[in-house]
N, C-alpha and C. Protein backbone atom coordinates (compact mmCIF):
# COMPACT_ATOMS: atom_id res chain seq x y z
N UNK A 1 66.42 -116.41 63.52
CA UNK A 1 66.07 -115.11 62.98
C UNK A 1 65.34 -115.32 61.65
N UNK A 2 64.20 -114.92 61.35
CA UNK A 2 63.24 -114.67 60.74
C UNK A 2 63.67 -113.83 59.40
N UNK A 3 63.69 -114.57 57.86
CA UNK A 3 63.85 -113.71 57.03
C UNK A 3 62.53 -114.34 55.91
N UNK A 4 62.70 -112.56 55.63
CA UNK A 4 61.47 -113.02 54.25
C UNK A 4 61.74 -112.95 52.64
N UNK A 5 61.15 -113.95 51.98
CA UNK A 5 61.55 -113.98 50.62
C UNK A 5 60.84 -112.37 49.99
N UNK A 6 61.82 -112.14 49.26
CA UNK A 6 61.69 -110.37 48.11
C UNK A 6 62.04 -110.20 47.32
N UNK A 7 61.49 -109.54 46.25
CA UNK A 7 62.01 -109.47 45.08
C UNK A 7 62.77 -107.85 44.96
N UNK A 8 63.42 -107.35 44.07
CA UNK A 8 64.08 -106.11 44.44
C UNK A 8 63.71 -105.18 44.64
N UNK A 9 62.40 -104.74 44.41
CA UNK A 9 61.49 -103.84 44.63
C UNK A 9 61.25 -103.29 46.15
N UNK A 10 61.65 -104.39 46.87
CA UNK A 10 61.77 -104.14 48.58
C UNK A 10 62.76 -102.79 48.78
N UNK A 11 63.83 -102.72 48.23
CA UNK A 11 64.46 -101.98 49.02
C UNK A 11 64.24 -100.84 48.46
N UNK A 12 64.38 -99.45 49.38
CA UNK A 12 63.82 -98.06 49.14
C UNK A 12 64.69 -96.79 48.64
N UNK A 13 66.10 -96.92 49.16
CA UNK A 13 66.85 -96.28 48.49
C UNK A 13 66.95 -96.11 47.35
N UNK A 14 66.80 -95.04 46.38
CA UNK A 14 68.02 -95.42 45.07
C UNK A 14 68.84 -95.39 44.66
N UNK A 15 69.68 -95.28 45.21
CA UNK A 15 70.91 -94.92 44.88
C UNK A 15 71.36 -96.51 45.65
N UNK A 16 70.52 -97.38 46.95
CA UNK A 16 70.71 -98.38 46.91
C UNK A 16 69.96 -99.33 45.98
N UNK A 17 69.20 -99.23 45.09
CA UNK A 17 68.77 -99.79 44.13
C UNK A 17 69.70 -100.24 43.08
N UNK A 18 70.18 -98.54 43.06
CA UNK A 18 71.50 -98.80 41.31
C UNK A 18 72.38 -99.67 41.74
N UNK A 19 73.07 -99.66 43.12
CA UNK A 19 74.39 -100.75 43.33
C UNK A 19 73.22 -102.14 43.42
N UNK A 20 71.98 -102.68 44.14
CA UNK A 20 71.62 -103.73 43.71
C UNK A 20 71.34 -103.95 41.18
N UNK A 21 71.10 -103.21 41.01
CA UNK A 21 70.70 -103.33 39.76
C UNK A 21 71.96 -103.85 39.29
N UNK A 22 73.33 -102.73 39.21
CA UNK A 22 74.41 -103.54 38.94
C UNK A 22 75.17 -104.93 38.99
N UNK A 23 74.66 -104.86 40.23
CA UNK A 23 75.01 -106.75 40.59
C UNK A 23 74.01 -107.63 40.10
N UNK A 24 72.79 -107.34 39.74
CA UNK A 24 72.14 -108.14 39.28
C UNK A 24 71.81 -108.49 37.79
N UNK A 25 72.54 -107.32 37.02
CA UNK A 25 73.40 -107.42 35.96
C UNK A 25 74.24 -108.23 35.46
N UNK A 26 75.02 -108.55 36.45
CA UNK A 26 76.21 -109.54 36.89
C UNK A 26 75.63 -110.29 36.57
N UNK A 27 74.82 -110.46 38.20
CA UNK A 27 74.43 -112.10 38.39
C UNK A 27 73.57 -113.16 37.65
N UNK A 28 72.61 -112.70 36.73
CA UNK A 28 71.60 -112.40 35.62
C UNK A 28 71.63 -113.90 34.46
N UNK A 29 73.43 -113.19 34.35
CA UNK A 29 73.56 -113.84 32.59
C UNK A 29 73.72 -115.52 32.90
N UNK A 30 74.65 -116.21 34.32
CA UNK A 30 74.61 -117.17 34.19
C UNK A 30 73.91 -117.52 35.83
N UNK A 31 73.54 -116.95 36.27
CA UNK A 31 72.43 -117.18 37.95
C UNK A 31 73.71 -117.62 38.77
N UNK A 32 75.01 -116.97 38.85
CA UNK A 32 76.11 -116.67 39.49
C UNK A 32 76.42 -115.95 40.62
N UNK A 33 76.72 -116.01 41.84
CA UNK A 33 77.64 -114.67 42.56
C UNK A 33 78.33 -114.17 41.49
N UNK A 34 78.49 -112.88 41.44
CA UNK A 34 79.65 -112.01 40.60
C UNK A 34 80.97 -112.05 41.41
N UNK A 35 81.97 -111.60 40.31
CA UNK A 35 83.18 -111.41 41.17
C UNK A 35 83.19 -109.88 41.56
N UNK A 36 83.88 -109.67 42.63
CA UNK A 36 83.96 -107.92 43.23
C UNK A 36 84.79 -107.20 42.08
N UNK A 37 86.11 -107.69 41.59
CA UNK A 37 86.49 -106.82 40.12
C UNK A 37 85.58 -106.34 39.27
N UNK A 38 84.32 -107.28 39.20
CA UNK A 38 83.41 -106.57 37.75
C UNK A 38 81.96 -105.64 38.54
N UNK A 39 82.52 -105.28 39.71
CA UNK A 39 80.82 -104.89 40.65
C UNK A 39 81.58 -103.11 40.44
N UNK A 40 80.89 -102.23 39.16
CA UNK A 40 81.85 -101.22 38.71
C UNK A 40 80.52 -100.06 38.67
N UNK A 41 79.95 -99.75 39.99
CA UNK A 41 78.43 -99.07 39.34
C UNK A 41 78.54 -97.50 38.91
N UNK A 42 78.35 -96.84 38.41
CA UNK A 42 78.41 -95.39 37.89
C UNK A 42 77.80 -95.10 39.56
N UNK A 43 78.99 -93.88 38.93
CA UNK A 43 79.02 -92.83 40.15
C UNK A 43 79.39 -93.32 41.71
N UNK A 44 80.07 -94.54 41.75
CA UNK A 44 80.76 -95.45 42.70
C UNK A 44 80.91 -94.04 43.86
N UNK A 45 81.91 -93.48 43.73
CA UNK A 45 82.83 -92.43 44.45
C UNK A 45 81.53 -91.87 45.21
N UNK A 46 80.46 -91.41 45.10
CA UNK A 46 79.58 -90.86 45.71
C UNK A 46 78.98 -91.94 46.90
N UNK A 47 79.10 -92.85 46.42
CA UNK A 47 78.41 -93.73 47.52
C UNK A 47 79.70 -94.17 48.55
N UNK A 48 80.86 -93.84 48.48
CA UNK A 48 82.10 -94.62 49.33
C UNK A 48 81.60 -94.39 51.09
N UNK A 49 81.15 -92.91 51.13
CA UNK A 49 81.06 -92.88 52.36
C UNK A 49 80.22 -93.73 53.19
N UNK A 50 78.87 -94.37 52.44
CA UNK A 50 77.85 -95.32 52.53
C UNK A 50 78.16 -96.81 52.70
N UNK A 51 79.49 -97.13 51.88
CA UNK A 51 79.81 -98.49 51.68
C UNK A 51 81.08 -99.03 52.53
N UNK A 52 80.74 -100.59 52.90
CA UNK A 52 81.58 -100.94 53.95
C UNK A 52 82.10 -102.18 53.00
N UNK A 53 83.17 -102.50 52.48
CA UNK A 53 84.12 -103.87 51.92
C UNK A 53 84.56 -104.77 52.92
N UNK A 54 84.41 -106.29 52.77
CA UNK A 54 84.91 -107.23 53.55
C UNK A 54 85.00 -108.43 53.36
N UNK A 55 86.17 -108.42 53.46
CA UNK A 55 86.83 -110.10 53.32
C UNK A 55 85.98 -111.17 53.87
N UNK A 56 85.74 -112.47 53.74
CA UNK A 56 85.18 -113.69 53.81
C UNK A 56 86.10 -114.53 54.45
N UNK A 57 86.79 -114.78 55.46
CA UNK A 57 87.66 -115.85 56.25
C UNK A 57 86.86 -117.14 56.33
N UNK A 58 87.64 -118.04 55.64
CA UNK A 58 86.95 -119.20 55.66
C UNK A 58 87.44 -119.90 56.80
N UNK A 59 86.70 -119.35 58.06
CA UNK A 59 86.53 -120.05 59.66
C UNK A 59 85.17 -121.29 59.41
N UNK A 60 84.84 -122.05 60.40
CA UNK A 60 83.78 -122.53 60.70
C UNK A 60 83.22 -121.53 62.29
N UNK A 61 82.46 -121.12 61.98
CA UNK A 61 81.72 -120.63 61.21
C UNK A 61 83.00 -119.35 60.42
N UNK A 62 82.13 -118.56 59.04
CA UNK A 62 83.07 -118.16 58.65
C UNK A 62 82.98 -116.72 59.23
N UNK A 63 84.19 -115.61 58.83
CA UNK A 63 84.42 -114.28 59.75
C UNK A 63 83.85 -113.49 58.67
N UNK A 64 83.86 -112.35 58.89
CA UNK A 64 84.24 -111.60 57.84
C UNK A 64 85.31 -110.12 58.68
N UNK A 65 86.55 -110.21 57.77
CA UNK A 65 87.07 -108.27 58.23
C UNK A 65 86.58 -107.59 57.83
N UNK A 66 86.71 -106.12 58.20
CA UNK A 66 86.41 -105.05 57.77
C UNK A 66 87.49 -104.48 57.27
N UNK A 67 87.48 -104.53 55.38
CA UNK A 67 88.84 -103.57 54.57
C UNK A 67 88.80 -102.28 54.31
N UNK A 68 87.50 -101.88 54.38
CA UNK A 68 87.67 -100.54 54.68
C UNK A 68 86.22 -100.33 54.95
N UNK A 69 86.10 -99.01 55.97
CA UNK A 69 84.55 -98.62 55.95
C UNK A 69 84.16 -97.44 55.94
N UNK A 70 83.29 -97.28 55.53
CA UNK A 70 82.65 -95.65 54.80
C UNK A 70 82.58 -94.37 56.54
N UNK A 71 82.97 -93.65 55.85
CA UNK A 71 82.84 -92.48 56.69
C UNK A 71 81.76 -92.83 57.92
N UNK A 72 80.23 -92.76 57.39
CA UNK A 72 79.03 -92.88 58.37
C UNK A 72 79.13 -93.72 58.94
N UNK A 73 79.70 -95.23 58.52
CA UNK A 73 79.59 -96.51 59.50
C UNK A 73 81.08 -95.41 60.37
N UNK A 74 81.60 -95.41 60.50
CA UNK A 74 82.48 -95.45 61.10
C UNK A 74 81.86 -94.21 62.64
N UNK A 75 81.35 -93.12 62.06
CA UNK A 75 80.57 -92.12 62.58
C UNK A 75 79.55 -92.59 63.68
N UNK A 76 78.79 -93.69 62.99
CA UNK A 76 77.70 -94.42 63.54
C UNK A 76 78.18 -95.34 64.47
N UNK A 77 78.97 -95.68 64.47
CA UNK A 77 79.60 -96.65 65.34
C UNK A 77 80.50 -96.15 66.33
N UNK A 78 81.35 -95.02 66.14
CA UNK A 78 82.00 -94.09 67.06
C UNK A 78 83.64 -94.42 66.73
N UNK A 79 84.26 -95.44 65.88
CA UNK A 79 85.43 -94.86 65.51
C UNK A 79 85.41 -96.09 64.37
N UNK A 80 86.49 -96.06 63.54
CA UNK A 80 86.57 -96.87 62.11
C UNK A 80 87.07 -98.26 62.77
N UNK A 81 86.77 -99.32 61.77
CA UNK A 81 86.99 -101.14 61.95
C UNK A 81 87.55 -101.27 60.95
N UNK A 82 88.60 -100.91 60.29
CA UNK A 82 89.05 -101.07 59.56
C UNK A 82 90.31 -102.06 60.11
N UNK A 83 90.37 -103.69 59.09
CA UNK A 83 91.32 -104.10 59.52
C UNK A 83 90.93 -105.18 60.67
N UNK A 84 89.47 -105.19 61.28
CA UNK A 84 88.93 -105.78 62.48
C UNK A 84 88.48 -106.29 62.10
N UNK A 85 87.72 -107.96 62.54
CA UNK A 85 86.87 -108.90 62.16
C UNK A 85 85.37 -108.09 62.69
N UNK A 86 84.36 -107.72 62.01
CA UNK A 86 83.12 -107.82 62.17
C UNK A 86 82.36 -107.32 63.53
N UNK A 87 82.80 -108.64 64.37
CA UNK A 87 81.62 -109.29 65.12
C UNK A 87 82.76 -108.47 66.32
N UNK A 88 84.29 -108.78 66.40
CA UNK A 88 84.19 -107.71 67.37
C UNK A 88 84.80 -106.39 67.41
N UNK A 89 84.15 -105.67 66.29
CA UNK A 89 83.95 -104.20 66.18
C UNK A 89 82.43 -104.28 66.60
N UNK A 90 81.66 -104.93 66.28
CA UNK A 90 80.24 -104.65 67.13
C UNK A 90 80.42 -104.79 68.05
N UNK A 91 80.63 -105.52 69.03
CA UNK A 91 80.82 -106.19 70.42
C UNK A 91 79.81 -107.01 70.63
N UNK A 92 79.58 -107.28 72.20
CA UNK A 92 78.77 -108.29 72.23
C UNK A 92 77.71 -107.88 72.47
N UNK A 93 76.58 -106.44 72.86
CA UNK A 93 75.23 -106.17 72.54
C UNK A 93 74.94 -105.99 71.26
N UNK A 94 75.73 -105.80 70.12
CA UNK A 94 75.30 -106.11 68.61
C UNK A 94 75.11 -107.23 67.86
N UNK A 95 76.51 -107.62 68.38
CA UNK A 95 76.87 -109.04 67.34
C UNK A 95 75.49 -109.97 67.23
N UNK A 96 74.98 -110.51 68.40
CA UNK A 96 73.67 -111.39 68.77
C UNK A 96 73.09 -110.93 67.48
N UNK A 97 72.67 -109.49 67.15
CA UNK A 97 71.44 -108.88 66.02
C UNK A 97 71.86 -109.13 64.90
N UNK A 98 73.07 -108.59 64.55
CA UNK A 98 73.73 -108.19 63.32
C UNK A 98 74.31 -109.66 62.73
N UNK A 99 75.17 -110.31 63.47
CA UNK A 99 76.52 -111.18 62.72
C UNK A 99 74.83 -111.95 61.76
N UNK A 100 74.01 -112.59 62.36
CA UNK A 100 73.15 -113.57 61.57
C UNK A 100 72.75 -112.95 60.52
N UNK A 101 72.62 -111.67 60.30
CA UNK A 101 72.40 -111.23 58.72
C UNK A 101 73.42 -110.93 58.14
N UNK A 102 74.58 -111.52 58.33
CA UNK A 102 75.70 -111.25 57.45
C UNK A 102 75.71 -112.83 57.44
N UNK A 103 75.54 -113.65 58.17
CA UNK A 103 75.41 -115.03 57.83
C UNK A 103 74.27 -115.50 56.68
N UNK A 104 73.41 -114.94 57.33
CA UNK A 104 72.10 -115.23 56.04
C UNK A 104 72.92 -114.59 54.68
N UNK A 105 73.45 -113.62 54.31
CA UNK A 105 73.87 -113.76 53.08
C UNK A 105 74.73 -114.51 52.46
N UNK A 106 75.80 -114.80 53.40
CA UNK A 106 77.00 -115.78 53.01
C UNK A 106 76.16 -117.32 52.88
N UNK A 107 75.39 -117.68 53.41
CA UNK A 107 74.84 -118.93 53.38
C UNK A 107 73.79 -118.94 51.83
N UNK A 108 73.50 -117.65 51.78
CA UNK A 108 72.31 -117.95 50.35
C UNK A 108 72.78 -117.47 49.69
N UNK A 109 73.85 -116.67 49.51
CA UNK A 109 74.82 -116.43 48.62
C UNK A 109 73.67 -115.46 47.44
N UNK A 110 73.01 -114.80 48.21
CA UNK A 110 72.11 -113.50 47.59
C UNK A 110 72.21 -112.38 48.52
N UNK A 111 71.22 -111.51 47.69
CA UNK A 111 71.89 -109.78 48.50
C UNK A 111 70.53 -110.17 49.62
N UNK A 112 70.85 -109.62 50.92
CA UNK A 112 70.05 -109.16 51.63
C UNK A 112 69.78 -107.69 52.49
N UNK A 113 68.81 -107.45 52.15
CA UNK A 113 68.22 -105.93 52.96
C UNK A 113 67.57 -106.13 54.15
N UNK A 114 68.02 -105.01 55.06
CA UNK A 114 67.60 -105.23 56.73
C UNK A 114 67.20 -103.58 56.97
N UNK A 115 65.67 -103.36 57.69
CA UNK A 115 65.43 -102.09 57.82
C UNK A 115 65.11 -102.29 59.38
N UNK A 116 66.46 -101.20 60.39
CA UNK A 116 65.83 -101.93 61.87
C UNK A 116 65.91 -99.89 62.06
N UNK A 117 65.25 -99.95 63.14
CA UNK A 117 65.07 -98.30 64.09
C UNK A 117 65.56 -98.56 65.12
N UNK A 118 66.53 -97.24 65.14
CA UNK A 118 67.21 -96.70 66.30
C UNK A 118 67.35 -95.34 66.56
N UNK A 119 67.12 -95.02 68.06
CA UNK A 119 66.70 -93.61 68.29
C UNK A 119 68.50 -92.72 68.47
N UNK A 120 68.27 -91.94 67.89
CA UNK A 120 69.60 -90.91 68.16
C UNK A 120 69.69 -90.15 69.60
N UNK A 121 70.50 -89.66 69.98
CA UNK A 121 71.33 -88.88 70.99
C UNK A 121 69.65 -88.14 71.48
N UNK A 122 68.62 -87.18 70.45
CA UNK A 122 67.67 -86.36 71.38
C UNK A 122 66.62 -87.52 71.17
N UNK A 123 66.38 -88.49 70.66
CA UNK A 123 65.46 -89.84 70.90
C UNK A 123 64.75 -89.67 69.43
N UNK A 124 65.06 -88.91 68.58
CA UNK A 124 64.71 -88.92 67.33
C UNK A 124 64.46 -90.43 66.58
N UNK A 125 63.63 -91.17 65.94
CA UNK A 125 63.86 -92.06 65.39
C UNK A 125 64.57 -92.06 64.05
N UNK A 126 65.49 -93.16 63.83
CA UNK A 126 66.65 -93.14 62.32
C UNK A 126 65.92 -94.60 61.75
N UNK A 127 66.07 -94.12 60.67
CA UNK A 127 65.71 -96.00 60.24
C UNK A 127 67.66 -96.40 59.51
N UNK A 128 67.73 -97.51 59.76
CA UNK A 128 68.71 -97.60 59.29
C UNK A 128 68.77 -98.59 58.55
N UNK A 129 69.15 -98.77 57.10
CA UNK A 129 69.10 -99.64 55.94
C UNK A 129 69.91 -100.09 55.44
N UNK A 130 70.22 -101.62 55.31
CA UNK A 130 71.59 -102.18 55.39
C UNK A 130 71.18 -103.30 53.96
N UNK A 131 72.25 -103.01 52.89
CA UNK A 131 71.98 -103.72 51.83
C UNK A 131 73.13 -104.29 51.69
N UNK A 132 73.43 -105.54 51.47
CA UNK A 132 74.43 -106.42 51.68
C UNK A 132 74.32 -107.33 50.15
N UNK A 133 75.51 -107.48 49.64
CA UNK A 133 75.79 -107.87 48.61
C UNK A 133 76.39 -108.94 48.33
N UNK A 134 76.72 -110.01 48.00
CA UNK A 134 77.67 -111.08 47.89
C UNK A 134 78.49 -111.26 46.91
N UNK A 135 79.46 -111.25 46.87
CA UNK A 135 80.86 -111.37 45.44
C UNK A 135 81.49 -113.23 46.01
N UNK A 136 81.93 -113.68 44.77
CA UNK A 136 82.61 -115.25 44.51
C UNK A 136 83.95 -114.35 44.21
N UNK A 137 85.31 -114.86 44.32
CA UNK A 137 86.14 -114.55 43.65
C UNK A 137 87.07 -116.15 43.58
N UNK A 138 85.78 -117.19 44.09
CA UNK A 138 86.60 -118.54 43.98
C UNK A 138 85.37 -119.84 44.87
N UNK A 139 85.69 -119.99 45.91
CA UNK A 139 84.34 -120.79 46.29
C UNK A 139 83.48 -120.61 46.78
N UNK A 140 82.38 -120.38 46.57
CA UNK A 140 81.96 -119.80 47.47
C UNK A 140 81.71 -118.38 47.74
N UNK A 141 80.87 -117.68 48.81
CA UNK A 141 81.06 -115.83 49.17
C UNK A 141 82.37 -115.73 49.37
N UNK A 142 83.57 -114.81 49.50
CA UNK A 142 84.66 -114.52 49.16
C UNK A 142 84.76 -112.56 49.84
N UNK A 143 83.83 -112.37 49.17
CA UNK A 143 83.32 -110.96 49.80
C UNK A 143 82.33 -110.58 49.94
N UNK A 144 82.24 -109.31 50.74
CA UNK A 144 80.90 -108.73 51.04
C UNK A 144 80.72 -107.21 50.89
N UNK A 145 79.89 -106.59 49.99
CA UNK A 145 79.83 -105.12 49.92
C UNK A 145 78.80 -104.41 50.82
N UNK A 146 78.35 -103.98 52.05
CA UNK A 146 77.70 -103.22 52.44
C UNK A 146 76.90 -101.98 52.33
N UNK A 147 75.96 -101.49 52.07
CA UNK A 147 75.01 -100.44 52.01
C UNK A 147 74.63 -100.14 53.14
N UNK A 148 74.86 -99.07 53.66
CA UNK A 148 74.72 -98.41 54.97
C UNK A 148 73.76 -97.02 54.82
N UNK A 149 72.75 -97.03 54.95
CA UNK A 149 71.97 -95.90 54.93
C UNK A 149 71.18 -95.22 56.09
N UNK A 150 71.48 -94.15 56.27
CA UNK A 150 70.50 -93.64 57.56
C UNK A 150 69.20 -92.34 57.18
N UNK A 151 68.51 -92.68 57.54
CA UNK A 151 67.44 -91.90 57.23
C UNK A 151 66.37 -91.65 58.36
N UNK A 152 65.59 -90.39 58.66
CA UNK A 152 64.99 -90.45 59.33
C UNK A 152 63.85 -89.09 58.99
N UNK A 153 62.27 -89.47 59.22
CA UNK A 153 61.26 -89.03 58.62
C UNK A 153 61.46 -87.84 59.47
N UNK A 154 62.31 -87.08 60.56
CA UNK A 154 61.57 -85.91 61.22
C UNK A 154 63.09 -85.04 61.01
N UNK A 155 63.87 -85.37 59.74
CA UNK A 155 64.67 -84.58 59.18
C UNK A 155 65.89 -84.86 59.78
N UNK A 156 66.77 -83.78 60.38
CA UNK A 156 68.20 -83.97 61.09
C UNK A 156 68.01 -84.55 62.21
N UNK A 157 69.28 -85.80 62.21
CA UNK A 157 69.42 -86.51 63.23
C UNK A 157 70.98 -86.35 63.78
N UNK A 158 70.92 -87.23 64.86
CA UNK A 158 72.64 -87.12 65.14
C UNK A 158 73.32 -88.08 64.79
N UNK A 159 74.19 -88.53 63.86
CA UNK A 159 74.67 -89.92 63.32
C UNK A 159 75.79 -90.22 64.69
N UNK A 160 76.64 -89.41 64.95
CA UNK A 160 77.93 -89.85 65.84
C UNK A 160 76.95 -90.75 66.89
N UNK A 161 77.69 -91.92 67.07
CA UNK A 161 77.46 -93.07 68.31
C UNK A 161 75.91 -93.89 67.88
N UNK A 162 75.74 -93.35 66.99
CA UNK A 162 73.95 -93.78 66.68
C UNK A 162 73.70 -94.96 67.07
N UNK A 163 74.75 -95.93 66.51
CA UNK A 163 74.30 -97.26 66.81
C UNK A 163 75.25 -97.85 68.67
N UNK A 164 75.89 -96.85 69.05
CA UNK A 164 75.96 -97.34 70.14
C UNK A 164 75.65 -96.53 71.27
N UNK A 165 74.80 -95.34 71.43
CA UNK A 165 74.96 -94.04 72.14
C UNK A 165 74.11 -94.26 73.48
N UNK A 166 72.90 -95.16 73.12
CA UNK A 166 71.86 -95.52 73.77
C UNK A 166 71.82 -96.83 74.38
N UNK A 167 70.87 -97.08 75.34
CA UNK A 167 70.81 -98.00 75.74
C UNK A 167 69.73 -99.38 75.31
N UNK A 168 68.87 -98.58 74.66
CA UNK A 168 67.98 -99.15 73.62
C UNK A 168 68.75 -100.16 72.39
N UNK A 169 68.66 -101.68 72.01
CA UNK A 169 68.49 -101.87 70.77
C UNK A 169 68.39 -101.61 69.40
N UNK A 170 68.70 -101.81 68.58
CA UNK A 170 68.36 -101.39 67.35
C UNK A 170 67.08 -102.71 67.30
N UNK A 171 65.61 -101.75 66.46
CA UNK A 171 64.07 -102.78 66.61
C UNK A 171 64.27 -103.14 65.07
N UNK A 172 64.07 -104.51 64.85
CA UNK A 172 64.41 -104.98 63.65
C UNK A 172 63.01 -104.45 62.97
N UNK A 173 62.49 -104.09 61.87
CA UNK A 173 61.37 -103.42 60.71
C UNK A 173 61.33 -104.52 59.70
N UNK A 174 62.49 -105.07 58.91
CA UNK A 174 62.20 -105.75 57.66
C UNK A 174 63.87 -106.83 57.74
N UNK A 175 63.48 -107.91 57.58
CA UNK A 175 64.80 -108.91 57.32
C UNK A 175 64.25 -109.71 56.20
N UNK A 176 65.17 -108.93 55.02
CA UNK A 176 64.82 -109.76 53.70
C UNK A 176 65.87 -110.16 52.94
N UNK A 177 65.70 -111.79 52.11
CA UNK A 177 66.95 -111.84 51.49
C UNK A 177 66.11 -111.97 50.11
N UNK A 178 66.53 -111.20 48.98
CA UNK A 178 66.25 -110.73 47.50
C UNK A 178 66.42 -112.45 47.61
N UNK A 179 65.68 -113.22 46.67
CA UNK A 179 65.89 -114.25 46.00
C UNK A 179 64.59 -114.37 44.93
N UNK A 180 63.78 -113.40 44.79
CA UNK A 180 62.63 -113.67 43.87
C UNK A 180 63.18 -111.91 42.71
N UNK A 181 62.81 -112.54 40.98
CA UNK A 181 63.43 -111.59 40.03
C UNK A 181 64.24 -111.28 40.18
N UNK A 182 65.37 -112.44 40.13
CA UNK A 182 66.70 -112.10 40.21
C UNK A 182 67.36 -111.31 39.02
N UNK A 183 66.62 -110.34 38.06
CA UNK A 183 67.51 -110.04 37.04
C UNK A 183 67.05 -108.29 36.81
N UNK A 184 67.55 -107.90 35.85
CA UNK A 184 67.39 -106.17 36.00
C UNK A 184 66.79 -105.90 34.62
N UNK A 185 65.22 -105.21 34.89
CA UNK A 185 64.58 -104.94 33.78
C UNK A 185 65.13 -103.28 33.47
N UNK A 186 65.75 -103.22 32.32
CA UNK A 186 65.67 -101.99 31.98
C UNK A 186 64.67 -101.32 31.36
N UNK A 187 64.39 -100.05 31.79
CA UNK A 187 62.96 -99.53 31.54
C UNK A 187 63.28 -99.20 30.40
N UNK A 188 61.65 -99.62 29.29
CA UNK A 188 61.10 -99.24 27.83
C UNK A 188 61.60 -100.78 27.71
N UNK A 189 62.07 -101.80 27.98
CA UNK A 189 62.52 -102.84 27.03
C UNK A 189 60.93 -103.84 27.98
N UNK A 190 60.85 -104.92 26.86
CA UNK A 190 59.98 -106.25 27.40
C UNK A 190 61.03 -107.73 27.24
N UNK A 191 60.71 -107.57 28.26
CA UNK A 191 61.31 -109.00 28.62
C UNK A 191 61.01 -110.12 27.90
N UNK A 192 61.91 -111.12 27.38
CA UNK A 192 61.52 -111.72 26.35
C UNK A 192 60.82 -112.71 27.04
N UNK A 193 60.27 -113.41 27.93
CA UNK A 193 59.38 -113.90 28.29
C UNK A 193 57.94 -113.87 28.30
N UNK A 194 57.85 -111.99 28.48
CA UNK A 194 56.58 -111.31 28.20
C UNK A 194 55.75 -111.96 26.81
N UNK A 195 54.41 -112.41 27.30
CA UNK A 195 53.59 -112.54 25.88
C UNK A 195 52.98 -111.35 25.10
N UNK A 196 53.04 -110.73 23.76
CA UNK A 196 52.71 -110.05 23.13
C UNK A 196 51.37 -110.11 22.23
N UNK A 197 49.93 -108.62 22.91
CA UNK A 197 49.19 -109.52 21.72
C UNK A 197 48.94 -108.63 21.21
N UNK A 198 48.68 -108.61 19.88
CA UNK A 198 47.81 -107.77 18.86
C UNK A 198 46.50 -107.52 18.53
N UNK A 199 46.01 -106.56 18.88
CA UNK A 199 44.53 -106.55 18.16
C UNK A 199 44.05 -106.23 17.28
């Protein structure tokens, strides 16, 4: 599976932007995974329904559970995984797509964004946008924070079963793992790298 190098500017959300900006806050000061205790972004509570938490089982290969998951994944998927390893709460027409971009992050130990299309219940197209995060709390990935976003250009869609309702695939759009400007410019400041000239 095919991923491309990006800098943070790739991903389109903002509200998935601010949870990448935060971690890259983190990750910034010493070019670290953060730990999940200090990943604290304003206005957290608004995004819960969006976000999926999960443990890191150090299997060969490694697992990940699902500790809790946001309202929509759960919607989108047709009932909650909470408590389930991953790969089989997808089953086996997902896992093939999905588990390798949860591998690509645990292996580069950076955030990666995935933009794939899938048609809803009246054949509407959804894009669905998956921003994946990596936390250390010791060797290694340890955890994983999820960004789950659904969006679709021709307005209301049907989320219930989305990702399993059809018989169609989810069509992969963008497989990127952030590893270029790894750090968070806050706007009005210059980066002290920036050269300054006077005329």
């Amino acid at each position: 599976m095919d991923f491309e190098s990006a800098n943070p500017t790739v991903v389109k959300s903002i509200k998935q932007r601010d949870l990448l900006n935060t971690w890259l806050r983190l990750y910034a000061p010493a070019q670290r995974v953060p730990r999940k205790a200090d990943f604290q972004p304003a206005r957290i509570e608004d995004e819960l329904p969006d976000l999926v938490y999960m443990t890191v089982e150090s299997t060969t290969p490694p697992r990940l559970i699902i500790d809790s998951d946001g309202t929509r994944m759960s919607m989108a998927y047709g009932h909650t995984g909470r408590g389930r390893y991953l790969d089989e709460y997808l089953g086996t027409r997902l896992t093939p797509i999905v588990i390798p971009i949860y591998q690509r992050c645990l292996e580069r130990a950076l955030p990666v964004y995935t933009v794939s299309h899938v048609d809803d219940a009246s054949g509407r197209i959804v894009a669905y946008e998956r921003l994946l995060l990596p936390f250390s709390d010791s060797e290694g990935v340890t955890h994983v924070i999820a960004s789950l976003k659904t969006i679709s250009e021709d307005g209301g869609f049907e989320i219930r079963n989305l990702m399993r309702g059809n018989d169609a695939l989810p069509t992969a759009k963008l497989r990127a793992v952030i590893d270029r400007e790894l750090f968070h410019r806050t706007l009005g400041r210059i980066p002290s790298a920036d050269v300054i000239e006077f005329s």
